[in-house]
N, C-alpha and C. Protein backbone atom coordinates (compact mmCIF):
# COMPACT_ATOMS: atom_id res chain seq x y z
N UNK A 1 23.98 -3.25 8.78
CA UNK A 1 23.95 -1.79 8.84
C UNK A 1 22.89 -1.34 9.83
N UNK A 2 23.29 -0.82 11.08
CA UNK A 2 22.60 -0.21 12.20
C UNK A 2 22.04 0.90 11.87
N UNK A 3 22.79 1.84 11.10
CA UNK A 3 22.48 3.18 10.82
C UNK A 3 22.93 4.40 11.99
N UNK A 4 23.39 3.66 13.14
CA UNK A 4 23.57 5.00 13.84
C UNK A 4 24.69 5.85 13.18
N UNK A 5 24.66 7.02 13.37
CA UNK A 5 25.35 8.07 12.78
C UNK A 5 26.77 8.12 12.62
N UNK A 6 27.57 7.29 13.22
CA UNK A 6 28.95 7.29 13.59
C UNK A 6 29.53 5.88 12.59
N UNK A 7 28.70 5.00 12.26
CA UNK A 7 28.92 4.20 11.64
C UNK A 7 29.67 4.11 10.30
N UNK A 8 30.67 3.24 9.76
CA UNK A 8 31.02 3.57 8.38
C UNK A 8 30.48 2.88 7.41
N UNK A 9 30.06 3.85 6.47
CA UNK A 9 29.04 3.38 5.53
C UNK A 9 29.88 3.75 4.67
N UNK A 10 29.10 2.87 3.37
CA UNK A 10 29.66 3.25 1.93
C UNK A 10 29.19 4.50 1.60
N UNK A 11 30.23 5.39 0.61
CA UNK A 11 29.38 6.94 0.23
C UNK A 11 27.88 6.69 -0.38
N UNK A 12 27.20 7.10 0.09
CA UNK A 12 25.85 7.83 -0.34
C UNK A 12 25.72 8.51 -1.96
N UNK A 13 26.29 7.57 -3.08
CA UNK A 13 25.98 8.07 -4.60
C UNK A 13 25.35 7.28 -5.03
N UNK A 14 24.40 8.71 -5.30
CA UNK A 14 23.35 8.25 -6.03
C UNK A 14 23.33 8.61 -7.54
N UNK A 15 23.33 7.81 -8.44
CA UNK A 15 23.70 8.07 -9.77
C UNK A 15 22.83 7.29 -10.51
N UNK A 16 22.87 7.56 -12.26
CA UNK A 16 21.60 6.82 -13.14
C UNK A 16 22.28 5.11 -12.82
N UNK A 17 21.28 4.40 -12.96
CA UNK A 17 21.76 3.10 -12.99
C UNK A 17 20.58 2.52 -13.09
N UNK A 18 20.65 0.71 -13.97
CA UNK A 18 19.52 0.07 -14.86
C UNK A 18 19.22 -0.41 -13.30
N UNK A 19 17.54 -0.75 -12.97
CA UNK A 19 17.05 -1.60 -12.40
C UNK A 19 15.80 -2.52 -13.01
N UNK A 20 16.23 -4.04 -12.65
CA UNK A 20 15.87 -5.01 -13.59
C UNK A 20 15.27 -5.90 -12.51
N UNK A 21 13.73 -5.94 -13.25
CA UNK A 21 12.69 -6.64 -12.48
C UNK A 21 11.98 -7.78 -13.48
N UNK A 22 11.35 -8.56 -13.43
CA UNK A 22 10.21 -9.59 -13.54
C UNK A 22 9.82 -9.24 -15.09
N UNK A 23 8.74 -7.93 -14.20
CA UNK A 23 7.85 -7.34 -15.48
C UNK A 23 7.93 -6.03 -15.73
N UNK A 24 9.24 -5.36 -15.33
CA UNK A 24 9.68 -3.75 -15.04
C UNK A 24 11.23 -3.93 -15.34
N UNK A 25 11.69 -2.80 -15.96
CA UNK A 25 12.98 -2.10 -16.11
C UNK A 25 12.64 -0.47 -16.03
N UNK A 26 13.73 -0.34 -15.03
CA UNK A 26 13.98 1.16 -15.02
C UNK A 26 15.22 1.20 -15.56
N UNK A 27 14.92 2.03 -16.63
CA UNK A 27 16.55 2.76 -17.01
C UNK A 27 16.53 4.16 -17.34
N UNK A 28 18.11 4.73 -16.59
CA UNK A 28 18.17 6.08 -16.68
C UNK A 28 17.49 6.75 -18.04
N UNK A 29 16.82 7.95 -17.51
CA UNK A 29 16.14 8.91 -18.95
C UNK A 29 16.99 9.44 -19.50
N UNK A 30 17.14 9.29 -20.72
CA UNK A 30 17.72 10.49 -21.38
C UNK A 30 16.75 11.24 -22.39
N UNK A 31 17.68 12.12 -23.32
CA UNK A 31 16.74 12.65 -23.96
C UNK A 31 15.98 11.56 -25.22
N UNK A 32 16.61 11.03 -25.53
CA UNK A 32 16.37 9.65 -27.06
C UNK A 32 15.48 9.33 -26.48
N UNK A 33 14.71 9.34 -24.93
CA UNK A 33 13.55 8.54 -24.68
C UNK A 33 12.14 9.62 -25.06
N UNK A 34 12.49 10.75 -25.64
CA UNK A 34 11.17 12.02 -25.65
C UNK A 34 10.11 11.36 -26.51
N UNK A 35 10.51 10.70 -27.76
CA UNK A 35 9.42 10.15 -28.18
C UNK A 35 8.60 9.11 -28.00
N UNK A 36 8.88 8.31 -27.21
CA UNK A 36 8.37 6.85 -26.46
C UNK A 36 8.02 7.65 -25.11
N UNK A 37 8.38 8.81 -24.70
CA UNK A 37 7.51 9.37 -23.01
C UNK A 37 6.26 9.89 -23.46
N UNK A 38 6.34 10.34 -25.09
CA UNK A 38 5.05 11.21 -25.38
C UNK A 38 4.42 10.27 -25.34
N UNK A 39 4.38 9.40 -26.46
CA UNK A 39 3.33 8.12 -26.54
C UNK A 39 2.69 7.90 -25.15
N UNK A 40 3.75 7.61 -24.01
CA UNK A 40 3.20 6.82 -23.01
C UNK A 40 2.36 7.93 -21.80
N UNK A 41 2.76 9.26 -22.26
CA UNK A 41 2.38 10.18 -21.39
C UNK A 41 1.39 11.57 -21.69
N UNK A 42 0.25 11.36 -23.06
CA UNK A 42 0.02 12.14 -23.82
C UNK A 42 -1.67 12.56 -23.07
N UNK A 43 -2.49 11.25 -22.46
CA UNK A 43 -3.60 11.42 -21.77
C UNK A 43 -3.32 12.11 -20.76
N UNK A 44 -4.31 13.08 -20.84
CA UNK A 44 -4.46 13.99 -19.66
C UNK A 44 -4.34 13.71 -18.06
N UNK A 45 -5.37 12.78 -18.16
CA UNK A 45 -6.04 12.29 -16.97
C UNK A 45 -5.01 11.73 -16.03
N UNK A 46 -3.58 11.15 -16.33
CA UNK A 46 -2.31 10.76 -15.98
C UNK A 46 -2.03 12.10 -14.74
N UNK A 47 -2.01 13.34 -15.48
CA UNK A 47 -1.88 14.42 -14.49
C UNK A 47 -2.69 14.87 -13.77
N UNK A 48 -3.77 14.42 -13.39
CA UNK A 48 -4.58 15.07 -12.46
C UNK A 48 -4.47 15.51 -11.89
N UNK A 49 -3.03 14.72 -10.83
CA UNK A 49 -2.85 15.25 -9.26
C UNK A 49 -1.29 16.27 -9.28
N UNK A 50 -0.86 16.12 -10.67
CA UNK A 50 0.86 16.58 -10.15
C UNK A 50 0.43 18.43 -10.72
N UNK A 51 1.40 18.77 -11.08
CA UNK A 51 2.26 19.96 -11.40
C UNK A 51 2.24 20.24 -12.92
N UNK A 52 2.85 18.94 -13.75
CA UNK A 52 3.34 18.91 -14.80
C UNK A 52 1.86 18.74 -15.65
N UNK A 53 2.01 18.43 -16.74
CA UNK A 53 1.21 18.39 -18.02
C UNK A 53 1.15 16.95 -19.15
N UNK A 54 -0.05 17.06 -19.69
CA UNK A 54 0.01 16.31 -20.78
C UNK A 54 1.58 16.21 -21.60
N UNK A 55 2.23 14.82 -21.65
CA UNK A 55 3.58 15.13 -22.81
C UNK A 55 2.74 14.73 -23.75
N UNK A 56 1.93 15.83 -24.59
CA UNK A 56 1.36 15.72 -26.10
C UNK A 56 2.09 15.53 -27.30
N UNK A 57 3.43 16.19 -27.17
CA UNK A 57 4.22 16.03 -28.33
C UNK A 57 5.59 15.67 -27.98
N UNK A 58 6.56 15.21 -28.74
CA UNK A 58 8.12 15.10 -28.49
C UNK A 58 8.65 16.38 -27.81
N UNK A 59 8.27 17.59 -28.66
CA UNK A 59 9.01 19.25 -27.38
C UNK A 59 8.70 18.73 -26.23
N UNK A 60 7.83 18.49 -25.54
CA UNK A 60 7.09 18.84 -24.53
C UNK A 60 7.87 17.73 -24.06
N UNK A 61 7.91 16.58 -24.23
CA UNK A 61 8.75 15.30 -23.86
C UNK A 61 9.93 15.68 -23.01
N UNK A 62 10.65 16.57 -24.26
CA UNK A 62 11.87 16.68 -24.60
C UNK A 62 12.73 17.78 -23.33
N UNK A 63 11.13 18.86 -22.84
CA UNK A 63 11.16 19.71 -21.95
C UNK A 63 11.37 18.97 -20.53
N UNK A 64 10.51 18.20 -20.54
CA UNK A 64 10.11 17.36 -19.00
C UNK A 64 11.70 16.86 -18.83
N UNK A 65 11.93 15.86 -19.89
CA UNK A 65 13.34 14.88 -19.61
C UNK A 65 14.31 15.92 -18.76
N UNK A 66 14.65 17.52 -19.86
CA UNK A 66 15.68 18.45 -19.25
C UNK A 66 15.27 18.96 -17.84
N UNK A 67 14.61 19.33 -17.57
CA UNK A 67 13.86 19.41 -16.18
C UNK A 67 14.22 18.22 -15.14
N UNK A 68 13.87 17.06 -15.86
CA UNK A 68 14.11 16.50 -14.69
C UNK A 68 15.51 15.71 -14.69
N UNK A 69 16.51 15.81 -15.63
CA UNK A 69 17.98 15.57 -15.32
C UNK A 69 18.61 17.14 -14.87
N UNK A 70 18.07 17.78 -14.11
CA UNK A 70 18.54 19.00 -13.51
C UNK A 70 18.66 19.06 -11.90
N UNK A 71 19.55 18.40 -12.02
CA UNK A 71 19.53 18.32 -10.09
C UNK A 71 18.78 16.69 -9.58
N UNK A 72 18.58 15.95 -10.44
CA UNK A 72 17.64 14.77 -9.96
C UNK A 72 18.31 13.19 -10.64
N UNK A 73 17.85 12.52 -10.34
CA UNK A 73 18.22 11.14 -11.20
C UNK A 73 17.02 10.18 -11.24
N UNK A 74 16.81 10.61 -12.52
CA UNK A 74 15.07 9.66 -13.25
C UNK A 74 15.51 8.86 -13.89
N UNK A 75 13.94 7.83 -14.13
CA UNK A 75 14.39 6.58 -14.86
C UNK A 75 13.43 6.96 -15.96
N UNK A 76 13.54 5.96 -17.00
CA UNK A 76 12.48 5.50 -17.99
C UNK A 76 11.75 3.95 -17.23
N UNK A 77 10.32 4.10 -17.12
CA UNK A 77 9.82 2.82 -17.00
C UNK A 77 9.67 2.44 -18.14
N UNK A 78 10.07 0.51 -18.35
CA UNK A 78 9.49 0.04 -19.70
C UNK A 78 9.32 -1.31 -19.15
N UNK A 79 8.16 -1.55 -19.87
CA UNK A 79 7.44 -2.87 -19.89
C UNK A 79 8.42 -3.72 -20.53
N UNK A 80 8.90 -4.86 -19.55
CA UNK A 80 9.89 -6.05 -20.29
C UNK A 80 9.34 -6.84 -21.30
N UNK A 81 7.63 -6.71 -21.00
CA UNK A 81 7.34 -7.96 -22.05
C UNK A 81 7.48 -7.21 -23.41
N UNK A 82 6.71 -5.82 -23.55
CA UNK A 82 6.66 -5.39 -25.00
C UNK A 82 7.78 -4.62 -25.22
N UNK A 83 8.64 -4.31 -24.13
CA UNK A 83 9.97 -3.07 -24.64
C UNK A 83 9.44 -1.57 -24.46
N UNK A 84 8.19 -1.38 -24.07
CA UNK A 84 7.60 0.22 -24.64
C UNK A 84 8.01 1.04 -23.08
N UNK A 85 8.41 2.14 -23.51
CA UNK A 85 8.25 3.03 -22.30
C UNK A 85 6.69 3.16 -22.45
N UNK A 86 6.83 3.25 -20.20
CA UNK A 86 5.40 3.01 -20.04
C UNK A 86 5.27 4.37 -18.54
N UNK A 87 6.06 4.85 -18.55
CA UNK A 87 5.85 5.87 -17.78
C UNK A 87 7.38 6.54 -17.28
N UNK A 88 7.60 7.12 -15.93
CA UNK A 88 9.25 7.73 -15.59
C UNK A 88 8.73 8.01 -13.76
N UNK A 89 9.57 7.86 -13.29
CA UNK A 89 10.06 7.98 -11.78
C UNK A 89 11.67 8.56 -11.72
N UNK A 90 11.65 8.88 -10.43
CA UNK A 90 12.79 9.80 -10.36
C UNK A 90 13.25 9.49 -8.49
N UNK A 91 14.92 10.16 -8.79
CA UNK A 91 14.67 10.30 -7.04
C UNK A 91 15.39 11.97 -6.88
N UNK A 92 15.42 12.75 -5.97
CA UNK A 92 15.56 13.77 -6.30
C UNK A 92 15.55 14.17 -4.31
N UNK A 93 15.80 15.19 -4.26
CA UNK A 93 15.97 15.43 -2.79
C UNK A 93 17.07 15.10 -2.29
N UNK A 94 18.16 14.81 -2.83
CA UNK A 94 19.11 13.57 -2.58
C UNK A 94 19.93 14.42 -1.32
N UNK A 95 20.07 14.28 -0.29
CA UNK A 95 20.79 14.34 0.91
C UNK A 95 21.46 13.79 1.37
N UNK A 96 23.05 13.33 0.46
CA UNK A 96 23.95 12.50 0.96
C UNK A 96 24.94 12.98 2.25
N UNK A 97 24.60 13.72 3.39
CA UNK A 97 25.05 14.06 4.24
C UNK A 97 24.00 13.10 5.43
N UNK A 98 22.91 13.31 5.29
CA UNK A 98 21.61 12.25 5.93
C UNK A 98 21.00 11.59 5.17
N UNK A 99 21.66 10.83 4.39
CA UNK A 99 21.67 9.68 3.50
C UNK A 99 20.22 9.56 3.42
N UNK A 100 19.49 10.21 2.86
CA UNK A 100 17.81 10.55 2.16
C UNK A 100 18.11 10.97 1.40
N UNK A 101 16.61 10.37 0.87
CA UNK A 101 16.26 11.34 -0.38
C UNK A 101 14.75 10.88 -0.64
N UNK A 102 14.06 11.29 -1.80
CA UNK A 102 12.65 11.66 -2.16
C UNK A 102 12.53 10.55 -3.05
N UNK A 103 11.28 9.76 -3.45
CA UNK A 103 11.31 9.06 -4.71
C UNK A 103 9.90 10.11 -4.99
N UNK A 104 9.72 10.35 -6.63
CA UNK A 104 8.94 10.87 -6.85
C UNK A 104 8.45 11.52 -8.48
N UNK A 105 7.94 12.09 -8.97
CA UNK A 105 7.27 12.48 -9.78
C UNK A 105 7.21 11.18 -10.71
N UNK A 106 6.34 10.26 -10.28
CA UNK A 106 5.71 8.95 -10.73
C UNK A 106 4.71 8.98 -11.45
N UNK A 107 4.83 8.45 -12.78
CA UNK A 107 3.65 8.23 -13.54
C UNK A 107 3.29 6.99 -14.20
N UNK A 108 2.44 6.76 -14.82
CA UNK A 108 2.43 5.20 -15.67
C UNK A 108 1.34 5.54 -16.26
N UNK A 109 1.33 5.71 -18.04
CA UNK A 109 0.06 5.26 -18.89
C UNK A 109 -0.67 4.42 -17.76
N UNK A 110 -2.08 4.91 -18.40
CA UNK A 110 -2.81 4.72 -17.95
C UNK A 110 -3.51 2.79 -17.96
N UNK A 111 -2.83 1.85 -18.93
CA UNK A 111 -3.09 0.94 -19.09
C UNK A 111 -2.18 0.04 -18.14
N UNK A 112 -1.08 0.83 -17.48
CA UNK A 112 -0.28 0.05 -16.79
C UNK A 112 -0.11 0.37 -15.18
N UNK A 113 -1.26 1.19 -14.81
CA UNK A 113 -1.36 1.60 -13.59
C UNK A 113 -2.63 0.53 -12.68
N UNK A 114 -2.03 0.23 -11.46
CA UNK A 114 -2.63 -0.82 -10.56
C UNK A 114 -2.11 -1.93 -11.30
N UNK A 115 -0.91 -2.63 -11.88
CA UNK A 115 -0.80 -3.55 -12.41
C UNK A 115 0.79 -3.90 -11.72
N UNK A 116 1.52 -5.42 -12.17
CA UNK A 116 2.25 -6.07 -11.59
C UNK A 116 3.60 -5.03 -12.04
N UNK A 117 3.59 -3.81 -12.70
CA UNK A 117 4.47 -3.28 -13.30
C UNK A 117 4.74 -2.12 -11.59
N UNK A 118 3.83 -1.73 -11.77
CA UNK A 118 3.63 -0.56 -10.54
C UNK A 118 4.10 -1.03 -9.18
N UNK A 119 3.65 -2.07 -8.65
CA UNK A 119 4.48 -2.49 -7.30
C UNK A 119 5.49 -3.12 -7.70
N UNK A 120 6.22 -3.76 -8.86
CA UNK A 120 7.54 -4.22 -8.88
C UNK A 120 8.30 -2.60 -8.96
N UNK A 121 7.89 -1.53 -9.76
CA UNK A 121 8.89 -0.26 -9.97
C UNK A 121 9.00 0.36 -8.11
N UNK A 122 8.07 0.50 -7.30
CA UNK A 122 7.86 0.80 -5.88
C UNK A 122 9.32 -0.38 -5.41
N UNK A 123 9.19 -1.42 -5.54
CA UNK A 123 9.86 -2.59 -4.82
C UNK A 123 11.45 -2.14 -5.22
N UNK A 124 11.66 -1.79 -6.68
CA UNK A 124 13.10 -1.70 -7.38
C UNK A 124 13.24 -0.44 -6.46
N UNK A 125 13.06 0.53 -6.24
CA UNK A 125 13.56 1.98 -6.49
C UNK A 125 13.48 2.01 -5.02
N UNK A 126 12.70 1.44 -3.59
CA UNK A 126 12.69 0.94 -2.53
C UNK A 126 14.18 0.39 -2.38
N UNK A 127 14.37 -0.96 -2.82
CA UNK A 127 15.34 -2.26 -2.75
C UNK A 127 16.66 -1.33 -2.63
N UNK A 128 16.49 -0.49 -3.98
CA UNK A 128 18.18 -0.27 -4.63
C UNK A 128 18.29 1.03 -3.53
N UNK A 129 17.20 1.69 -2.53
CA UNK A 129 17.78 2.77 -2.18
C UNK A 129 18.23 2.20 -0.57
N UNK A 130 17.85 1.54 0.16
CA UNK A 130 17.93 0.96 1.29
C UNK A 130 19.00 0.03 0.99
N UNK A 131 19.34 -1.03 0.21
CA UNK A 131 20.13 -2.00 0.11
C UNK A 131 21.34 -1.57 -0.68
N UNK A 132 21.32 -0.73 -1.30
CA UNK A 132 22.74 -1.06 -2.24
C UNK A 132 23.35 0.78 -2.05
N UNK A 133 22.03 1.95 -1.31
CA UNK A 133 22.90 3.22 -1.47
C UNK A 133 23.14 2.95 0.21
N UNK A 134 22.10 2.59 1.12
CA UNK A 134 22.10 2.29 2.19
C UNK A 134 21.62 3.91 2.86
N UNK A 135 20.36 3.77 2.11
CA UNK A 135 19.66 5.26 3.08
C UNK A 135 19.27 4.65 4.03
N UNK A 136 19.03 6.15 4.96
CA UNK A 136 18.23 5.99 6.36
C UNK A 136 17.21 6.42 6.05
N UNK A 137 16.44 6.95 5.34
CA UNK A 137 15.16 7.21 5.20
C UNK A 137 15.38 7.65 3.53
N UNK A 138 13.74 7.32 3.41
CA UNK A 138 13.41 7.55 1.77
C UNK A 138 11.42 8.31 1.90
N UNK A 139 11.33 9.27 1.12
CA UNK A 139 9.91 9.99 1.60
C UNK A 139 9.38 9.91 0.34
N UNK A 140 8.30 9.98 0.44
CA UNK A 140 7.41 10.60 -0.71
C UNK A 140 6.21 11.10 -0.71
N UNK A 141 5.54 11.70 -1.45
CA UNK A 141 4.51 12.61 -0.88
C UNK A 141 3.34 12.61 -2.01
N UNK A 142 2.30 13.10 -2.22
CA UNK A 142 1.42 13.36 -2.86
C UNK A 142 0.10 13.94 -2.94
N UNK A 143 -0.39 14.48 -2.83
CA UNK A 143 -1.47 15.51 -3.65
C UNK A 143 -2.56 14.82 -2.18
N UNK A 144 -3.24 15.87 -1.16
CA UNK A 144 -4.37 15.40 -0.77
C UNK A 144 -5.60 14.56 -1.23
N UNK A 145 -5.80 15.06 -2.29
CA UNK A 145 -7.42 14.45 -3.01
C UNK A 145 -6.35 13.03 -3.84
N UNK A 146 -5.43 12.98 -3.53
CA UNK A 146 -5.12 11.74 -4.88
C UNK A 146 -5.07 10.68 -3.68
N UNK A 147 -6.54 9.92 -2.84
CA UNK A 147 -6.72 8.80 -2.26
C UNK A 147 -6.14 7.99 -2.48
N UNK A 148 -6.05 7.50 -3.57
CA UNK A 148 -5.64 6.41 -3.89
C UNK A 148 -3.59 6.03 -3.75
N UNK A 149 -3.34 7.52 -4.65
CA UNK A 149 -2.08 7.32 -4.15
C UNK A 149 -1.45 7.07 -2.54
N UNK A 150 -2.56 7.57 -1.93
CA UNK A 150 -2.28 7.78 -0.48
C UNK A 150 -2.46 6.10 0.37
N UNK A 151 -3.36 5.68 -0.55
CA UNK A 151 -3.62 4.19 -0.19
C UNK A 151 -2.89 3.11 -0.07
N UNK A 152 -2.07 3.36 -2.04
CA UNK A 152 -0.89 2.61 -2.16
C UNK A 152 0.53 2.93 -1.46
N UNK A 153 0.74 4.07 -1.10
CA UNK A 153 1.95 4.10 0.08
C UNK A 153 1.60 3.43 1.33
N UNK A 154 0.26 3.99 1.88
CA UNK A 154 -0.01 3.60 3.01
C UNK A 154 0.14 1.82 3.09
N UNK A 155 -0.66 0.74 2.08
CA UNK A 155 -0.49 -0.38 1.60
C UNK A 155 1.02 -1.09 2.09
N UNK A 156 2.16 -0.54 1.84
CA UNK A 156 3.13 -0.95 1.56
C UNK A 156 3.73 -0.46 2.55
N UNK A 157 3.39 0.09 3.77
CA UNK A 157 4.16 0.39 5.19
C UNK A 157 4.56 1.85 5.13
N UNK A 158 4.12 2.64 4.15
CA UNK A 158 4.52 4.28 3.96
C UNK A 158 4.25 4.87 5.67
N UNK A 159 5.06 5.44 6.36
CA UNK A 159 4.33 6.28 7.50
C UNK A 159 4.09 7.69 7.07
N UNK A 160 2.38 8.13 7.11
CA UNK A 160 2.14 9.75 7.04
C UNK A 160 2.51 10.69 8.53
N UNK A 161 3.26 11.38 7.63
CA UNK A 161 3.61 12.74 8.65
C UNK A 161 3.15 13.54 8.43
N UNK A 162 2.09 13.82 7.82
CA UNK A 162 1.97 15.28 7.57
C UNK A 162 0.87 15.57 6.49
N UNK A 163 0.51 17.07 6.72
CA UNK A 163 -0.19 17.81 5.46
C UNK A 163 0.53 18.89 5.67
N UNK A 164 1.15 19.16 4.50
CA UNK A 164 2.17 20.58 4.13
C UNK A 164 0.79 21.49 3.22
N UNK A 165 0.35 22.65 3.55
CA UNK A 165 -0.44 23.04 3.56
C UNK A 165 -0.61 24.33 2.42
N UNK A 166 -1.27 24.41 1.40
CA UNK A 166 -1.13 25.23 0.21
C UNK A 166 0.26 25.35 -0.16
N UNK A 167 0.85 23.77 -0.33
CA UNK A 167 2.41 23.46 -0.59
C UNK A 167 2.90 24.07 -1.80
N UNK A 168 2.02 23.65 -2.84
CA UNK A 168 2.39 23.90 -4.62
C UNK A 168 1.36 24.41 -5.16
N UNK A 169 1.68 25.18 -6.16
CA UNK A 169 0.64 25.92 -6.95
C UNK A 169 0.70 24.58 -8.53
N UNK A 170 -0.76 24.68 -8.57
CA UNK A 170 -0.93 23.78 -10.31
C UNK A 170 -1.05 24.43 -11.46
N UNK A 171 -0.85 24.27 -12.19
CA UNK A 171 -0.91 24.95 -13.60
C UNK A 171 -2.35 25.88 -13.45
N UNK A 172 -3.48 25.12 -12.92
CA UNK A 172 -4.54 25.58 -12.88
C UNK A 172 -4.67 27.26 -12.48
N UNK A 173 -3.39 27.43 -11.19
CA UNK A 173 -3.76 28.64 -10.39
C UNK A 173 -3.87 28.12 -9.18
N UNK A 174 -4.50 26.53 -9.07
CA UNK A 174 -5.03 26.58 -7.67
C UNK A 174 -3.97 25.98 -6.82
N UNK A 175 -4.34 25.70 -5.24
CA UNK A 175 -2.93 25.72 -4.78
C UNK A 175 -3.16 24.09 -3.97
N UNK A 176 -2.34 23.00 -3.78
CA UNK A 176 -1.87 21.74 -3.45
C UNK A 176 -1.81 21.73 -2.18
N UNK A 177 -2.57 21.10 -1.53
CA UNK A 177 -2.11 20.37 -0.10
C UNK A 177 -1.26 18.95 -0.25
N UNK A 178 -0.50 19.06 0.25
CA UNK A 178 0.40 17.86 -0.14
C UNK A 178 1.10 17.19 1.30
N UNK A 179 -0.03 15.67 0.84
CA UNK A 179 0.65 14.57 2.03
C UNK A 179 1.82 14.48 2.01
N UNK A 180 3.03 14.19 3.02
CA UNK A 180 3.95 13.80 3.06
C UNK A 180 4.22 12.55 3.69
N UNK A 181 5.38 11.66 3.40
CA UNK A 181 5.00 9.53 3.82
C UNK A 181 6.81 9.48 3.91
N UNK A 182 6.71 8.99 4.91
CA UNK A 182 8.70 8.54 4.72
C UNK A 182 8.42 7.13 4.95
N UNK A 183 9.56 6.44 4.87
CA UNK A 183 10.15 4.67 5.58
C UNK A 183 11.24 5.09 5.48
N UNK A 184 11.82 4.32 7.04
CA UNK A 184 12.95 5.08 7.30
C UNK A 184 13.90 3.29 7.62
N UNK A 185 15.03 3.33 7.76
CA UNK A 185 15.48 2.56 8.01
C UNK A 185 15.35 0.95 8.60
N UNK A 186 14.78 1.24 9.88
CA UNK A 186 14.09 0.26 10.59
C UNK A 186 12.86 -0.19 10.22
N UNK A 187 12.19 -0.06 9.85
CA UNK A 187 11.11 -0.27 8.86
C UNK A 187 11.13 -0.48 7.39
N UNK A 188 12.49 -0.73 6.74
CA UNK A 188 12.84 -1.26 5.95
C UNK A 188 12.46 -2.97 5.33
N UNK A 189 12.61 -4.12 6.26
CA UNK A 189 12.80 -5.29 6.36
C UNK A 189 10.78 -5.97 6.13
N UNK A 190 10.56 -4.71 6.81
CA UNK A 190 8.71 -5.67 7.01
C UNK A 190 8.31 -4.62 5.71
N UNK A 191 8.31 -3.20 5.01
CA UNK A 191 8.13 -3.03 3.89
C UNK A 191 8.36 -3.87 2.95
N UNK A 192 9.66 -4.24 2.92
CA UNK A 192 10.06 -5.47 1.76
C UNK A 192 9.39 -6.65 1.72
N UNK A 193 8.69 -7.15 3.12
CA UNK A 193 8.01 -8.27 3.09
C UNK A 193 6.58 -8.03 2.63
N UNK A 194 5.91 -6.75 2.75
CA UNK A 194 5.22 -6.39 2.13
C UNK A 194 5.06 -6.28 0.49
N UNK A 195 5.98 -5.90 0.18
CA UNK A 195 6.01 -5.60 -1.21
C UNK A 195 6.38 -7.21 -1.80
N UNK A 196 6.70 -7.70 -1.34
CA UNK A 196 7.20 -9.14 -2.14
C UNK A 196 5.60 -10.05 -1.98
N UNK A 197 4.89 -9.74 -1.02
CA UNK A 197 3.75 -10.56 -0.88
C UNK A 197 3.00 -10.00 -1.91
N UNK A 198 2.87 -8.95 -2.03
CA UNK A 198 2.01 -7.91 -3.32
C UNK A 198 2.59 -8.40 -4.45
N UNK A 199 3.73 -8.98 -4.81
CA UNK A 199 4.39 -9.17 -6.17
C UNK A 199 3.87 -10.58 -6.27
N UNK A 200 3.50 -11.19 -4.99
CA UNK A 200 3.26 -12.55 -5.68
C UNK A 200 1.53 -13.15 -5.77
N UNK A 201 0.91 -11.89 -5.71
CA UNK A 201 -0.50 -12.02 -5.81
C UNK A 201 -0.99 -11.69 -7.50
């Protein structure tokens, strides 16, 4: 797959579907997952950088899930060894005319973040969108002050384009500068070699 524009590709659907890793499963969210998202999503400190909020209780769970099966296709993260949902990712932006789209509103309890769970879910949701939908580009973005997130894209071959500039407003009132990072097609092959060297450290 070249990608030039004239080429025939398979349709561009993007739909819920299980992805099965090592020490990660993503499977589509539904609502039955509200009480295992609260558990895993109830510390504050998880939201620092986004939009959304503490999931303190099952409502609140129950709110996020409908929100984000509205126009989007999210997963449940769960830890293979213990079974527990351990956070949710999504892809959303979906542009099956220029075969993109967004991966994004990523989280992980806090006990499972920087761990072998986090770059295998990056590697799945990467793999399945380049290899099996056959995008030309995939973006994602995040919060100026959230360094770190900016680190781990950058890490893994992310290219920054950008600061979109008093992008989003936060619950707070105050207003988001927000990096923007694509990998686009051709830069597909040495990301993956990236991410597989990270999986085996």
């Amino acid at each position: 797959m070249t990608g030039s524009a004239d080429e025939a590709l398979p349709p561009f659907d993007v739909r819920p579907v299980t992805l099965e890793g090592q020490a990660a499963r993503l499977e589509p969210l539904t609502p039955g997952h509200a009480g295992r998202l609260a558990a895993a999503g109830a510390d504050p400190r998880i939201w620092e950088f986004t939009t959304g909020g503490p999931l303190a209780t099952d409502e609140a769970a129950s709110r996020y899930i409908a929100a984000a099966l509205d126009g989007a296709v999210p997963f449940a993260i769960v830890d293979r060894a213990s079974g527990q949902v351990v956070g949710s990712t999504r892809y959303f932006d979906i542009r099956p005319r220029d075969r993109g789209l967004e991966i994004g509103y990523t989280w992980l309890g806090l006990p499972f973040q920087r761990t072998a769970i986090n770059t295998e879910c990056k590697s799945l949701r990467l793999h399945h969108a380049f290899e099996t939908l056959g995008a030309e580009r995939v973006q994602l973005k995040t919060d100026r002050r959230n360094l770190r997130s900016q680190e781990a894209i950058e890490r893994i071959g992310g290219v920054r384009e950008g600061v979109l500039r008093r992008h989003m407003v936060l619950p707070d009132g105050s207003w988001r500068d927000t990096v923007m990072y694509s990998i686009v097609r051709p830069e597909w092959p040495a990301v993956k070699r990236r991410l597989e060297a990270l999986r085996r450290r």
